[in-house]
N, C-alpha and C. Protein backbone atom coordinates (compact mmCIF):
# COMPACT_ATOMS: atom_id res chain seq x y z
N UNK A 1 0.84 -1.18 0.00
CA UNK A 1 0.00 0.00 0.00
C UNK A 1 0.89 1.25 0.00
N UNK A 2 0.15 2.11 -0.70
CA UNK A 2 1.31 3.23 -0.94
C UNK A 2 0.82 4.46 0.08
N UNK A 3 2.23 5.37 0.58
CA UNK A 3 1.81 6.33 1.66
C UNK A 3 1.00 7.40 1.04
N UNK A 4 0.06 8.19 1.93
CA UNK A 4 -0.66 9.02 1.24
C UNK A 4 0.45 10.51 1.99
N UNK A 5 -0.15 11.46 0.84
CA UNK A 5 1.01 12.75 1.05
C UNK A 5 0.47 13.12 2.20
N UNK A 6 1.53 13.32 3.44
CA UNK A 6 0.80 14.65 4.47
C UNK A 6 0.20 16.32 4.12
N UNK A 7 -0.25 16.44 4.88
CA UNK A 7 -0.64 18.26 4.71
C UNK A 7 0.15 18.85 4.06
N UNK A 8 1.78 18.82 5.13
CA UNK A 8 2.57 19.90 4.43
C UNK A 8 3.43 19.77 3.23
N UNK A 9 3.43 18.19 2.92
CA UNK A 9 3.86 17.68 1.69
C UNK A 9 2.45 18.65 0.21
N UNK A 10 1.12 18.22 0.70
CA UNK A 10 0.44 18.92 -0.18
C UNK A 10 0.50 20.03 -0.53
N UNK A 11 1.06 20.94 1.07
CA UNK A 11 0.80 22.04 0.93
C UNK A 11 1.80 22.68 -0.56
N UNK A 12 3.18 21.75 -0.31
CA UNK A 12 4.07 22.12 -0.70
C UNK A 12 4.15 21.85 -2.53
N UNK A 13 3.32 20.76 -2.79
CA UNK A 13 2.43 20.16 -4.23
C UNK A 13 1.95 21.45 -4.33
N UNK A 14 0.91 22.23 -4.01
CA UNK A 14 0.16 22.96 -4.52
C UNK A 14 0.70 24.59 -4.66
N UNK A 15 1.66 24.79 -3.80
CA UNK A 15 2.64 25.56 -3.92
C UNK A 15 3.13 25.76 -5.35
N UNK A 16 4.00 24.72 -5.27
CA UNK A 16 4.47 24.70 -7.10
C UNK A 16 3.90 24.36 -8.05
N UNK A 17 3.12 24.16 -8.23
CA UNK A 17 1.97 23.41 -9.40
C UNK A 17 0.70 24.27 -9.75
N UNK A 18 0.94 25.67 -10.53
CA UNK A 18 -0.52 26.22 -11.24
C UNK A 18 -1.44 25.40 -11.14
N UNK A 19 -1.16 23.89 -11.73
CA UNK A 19 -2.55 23.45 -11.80
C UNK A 19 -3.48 23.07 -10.56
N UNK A 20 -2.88 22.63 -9.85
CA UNK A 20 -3.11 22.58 -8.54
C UNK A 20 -3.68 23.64 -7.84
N UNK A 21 -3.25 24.92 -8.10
CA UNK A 21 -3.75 26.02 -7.22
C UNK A 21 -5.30 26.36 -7.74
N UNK A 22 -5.21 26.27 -9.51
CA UNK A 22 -6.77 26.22 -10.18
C UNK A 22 -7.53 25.67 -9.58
N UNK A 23 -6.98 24.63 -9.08
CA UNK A 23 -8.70 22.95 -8.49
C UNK A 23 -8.55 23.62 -7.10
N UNK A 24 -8.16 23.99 -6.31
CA UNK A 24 -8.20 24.27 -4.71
C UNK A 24 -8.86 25.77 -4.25
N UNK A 25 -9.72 25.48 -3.18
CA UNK A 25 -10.76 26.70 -2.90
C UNK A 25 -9.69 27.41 -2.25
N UNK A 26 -9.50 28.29 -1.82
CA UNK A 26 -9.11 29.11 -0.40
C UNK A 26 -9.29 28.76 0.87
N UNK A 27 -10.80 28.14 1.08
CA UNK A 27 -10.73 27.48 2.13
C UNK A 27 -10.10 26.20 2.19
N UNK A 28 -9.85 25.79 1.14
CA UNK A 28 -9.29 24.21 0.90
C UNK A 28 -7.94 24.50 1.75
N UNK A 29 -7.39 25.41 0.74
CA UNK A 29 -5.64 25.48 1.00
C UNK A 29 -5.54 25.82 2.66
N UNK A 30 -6.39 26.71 3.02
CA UNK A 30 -5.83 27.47 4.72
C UNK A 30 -6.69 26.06 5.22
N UNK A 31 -7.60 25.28 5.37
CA UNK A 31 -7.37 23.89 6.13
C UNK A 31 -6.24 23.34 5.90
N UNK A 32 -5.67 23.13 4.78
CA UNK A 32 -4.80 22.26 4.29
C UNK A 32 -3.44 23.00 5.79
N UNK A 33 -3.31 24.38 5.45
CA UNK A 33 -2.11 24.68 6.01
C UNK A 33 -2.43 24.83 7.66
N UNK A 34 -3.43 24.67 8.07
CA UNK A 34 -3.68 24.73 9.78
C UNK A 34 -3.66 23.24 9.70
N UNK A 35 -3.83 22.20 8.86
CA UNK A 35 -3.48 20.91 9.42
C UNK A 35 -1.46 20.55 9.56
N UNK A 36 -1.24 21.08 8.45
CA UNK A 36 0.40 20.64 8.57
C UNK A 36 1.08 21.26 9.29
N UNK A 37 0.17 22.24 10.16
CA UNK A 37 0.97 23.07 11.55
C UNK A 37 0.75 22.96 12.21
N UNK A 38 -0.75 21.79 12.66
CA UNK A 38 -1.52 21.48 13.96
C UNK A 38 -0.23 19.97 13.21
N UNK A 39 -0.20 19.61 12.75
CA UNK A 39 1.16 18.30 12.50
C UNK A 39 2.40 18.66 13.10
N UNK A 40 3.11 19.84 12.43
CA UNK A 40 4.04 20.18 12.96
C UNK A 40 4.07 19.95 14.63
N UNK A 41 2.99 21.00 15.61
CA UNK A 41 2.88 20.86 16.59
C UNK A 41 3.29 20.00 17.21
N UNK A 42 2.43 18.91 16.87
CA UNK A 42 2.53 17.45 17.62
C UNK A 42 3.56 16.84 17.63
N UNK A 43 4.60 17.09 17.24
CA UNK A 43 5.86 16.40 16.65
C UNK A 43 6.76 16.23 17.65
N UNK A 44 7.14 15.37 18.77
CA UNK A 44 8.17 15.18 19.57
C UNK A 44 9.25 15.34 19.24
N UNK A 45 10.10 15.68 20.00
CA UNK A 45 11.85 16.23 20.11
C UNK A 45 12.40 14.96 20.19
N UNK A 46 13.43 14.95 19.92
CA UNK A 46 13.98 13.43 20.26
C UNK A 46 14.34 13.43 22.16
N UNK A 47 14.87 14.32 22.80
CA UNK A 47 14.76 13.98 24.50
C UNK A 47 13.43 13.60 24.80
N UNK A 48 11.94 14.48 24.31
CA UNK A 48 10.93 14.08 24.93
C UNK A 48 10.51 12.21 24.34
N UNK A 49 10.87 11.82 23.43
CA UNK A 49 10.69 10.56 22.91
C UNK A 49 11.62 9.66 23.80
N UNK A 50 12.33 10.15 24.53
CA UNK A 50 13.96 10.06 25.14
C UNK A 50 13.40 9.66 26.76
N UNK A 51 12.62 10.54 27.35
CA UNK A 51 11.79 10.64 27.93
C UNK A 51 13.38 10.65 29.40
């Protein structure tokens, strides 16, 4: 099974790709980018994984 792109991977697809920006609402893209920063967020440090 193949991985599906994260948020900020998309975000970063739709970034460079005109065509991409044509098919996507405004609201599409700013969900898109409050998810790959509510991602970012979550992201442990390696000490806290370290614990």
């Amino acid at each position: 099974m193949k991985n599906l792109a994260t948020p900020a991977e998309m975000v970063m697809d739709i970034m460079t790709n005109p065509e991409l920006q044509n098919l996507i609402s405004a609201e599409g893209f700013a969900g898109l980018l409050i998810m790959a920063n509510m991602q970012e967020n979550e992201k442990t440090t390696c000490c806290e994984q370290m614990g």
